[in-house]
C-alpha atoms as a PDB file:
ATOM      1  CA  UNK A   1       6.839 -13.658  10.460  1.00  0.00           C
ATOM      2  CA  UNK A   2       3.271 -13.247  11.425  1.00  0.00           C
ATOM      3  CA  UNK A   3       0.672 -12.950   8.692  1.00  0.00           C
ATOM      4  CA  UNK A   4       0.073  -9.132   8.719  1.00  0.00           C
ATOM      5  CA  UNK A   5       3.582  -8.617   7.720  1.00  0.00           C
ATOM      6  CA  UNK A   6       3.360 -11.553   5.043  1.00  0.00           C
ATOM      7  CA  UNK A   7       0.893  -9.626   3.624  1.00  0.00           C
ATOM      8  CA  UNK A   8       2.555  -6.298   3.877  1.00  0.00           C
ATOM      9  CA  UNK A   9       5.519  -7.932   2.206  1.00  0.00           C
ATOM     10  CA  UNK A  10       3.406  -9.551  -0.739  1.00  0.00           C
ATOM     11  CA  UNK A  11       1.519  -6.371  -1.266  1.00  0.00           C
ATOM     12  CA  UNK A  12       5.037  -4.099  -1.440  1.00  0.00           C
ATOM     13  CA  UNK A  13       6.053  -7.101  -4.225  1.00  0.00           C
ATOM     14  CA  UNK A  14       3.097  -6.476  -6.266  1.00  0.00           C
ATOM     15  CA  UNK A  15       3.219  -2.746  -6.056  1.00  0.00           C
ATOM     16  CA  UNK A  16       6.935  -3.166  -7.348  1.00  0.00           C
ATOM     17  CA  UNK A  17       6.135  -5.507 -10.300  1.00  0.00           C
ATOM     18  CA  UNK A  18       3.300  -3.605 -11.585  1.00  0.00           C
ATOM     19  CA  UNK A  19       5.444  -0.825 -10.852  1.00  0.00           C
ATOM     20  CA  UNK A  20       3.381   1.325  -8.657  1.00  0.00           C
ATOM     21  CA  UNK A  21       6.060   3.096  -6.673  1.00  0.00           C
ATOM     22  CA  UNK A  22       6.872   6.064  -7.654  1.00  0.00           C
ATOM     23  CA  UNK A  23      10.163   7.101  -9.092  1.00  0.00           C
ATOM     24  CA  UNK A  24      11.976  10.944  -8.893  1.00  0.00           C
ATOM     25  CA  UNK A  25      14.856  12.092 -11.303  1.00  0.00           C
ATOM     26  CA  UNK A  26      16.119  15.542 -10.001  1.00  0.00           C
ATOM     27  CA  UNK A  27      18.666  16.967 -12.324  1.00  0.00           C
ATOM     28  CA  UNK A  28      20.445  19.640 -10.988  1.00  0.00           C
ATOM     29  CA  UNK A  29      18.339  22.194  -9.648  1.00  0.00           C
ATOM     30  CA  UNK A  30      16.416  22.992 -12.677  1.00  0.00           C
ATOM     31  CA  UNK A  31      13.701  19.955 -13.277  1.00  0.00           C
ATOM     32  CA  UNK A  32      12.475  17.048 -11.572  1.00  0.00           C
ATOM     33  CA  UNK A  33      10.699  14.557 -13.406  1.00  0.00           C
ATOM     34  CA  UNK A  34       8.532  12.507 -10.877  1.00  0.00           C
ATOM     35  CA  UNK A  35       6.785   9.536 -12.489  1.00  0.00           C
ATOM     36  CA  UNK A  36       3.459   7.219 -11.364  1.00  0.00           C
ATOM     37  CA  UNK A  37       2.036  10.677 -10.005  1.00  0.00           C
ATOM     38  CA  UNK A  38      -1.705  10.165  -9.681  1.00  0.00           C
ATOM     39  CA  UNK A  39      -3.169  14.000  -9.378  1.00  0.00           C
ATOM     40  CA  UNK A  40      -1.546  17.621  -9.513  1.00  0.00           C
ATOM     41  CA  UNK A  41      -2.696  19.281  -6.835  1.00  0.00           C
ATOM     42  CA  UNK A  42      -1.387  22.683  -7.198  1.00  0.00           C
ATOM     43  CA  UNK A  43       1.139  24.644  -9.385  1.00  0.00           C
ATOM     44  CA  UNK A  44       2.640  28.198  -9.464  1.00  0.00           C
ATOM     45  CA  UNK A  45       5.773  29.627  -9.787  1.00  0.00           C
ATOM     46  CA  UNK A  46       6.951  29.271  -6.345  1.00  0.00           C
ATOM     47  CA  UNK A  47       5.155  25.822  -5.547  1.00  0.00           C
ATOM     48  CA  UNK A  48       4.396  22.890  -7.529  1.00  0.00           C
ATOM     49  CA  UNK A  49       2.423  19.974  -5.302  1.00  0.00           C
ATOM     50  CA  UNK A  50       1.614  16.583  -6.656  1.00  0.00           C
ATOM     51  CA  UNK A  51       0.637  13.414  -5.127  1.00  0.00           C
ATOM     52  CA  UNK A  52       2.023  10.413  -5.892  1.00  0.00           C
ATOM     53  CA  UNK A  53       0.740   6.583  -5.080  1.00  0.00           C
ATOM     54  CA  UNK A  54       2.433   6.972  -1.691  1.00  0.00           C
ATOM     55  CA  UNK A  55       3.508  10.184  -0.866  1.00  0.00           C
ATOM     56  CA  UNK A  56       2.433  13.412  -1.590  1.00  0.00           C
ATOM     57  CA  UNK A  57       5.761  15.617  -3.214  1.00  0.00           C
ATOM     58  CA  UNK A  58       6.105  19.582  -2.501  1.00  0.00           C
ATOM     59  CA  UNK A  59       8.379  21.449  -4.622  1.00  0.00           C
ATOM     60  CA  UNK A  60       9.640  24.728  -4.157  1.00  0.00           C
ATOM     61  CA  UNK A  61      11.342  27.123  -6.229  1.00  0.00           C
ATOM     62  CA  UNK A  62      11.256  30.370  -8.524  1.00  0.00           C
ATOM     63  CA  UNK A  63       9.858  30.181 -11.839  1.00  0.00           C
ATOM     64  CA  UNK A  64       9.041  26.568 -11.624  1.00  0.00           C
ATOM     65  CA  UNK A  65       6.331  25.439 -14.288  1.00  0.00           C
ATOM     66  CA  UNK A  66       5.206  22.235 -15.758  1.00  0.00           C
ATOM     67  CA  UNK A  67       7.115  21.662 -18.832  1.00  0.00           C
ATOM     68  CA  UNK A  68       5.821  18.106 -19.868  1.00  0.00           C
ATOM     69  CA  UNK A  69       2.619  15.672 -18.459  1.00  0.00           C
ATOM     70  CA  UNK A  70       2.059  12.588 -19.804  1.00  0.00           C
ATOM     71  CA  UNK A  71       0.402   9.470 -18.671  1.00  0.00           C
ATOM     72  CA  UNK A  72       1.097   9.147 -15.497  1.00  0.00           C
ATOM     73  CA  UNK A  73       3.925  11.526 -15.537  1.00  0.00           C
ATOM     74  CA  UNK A  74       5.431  15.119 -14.703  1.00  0.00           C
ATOM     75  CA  UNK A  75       8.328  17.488 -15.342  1.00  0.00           C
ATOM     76  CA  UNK A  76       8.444  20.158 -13.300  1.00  0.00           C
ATOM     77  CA  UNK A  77      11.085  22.892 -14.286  1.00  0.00           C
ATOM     78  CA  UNK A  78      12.550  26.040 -12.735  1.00  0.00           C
ATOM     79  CA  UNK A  79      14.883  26.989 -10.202  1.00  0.00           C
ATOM     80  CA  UNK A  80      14.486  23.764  -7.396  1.00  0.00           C
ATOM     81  CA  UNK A  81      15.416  25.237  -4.107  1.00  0.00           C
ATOM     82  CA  UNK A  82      13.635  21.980  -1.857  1.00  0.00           C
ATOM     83  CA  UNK A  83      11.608  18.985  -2.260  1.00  0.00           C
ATOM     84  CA  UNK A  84       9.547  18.168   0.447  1.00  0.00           C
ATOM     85  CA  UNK A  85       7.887  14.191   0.909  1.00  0.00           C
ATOM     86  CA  UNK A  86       5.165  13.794   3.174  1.00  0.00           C
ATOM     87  CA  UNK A  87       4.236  10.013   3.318  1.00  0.00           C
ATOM     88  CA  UNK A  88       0.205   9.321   2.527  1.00  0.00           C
ATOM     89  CA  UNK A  89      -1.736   7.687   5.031  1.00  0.00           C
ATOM     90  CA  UNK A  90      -3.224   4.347   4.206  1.00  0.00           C
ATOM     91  CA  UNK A  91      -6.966   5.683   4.841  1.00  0.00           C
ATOM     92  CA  UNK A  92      -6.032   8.633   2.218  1.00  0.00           C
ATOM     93  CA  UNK A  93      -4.774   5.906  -0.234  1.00  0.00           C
ATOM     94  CA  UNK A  94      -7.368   4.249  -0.221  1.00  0.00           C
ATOM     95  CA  UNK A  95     -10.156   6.817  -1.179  1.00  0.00           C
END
């Protein structure tokens, strides 16, 4: 192991015991709860977008609305018909 991926590997340690990542419950196809979201970017009834440590999460529906945002954390409810992840790059991380 060379020492760019010993750091890679320490760094994905950390980020898991200070719990960083983020985590998605879906249940069923009426709310998803996504936790460790950073920033809302956008919500209407047919889109909600937030962005998450790592990845930034597209959700698409009917009548979807945010029913709960706490710390750090989002429901979003409606009628789920896909969730889209598009991975962050590292230079958009780290603004």
């Amino acid at each position: 192991m060379n020492n760019t991926d010993a750091k890679s590997k320490i760094i994905g340690k950390t980020k898991e015991f200070m719990s960083l990542n983020s985590h998605m419950t879906i249940l069923d196809n009426r709310a998803a709860i996504i936790e460790n979201c950073k920033q809302i970017l956008e919500c209407n009834e047919v889109l909600a977008r937030i962005l998450t440590s790592n990845f930034e999460v597209e959700i698409w529906g009917r009548d979807l609305f945010l029913n709960n945002y706490c710390t750090e954390c989002v429901e979003v409810r409606g009628i789920i018909e896909s969730i889209n992840l598009t991975a962050r790059s590292k230079r958009e991380i780290n603004k």
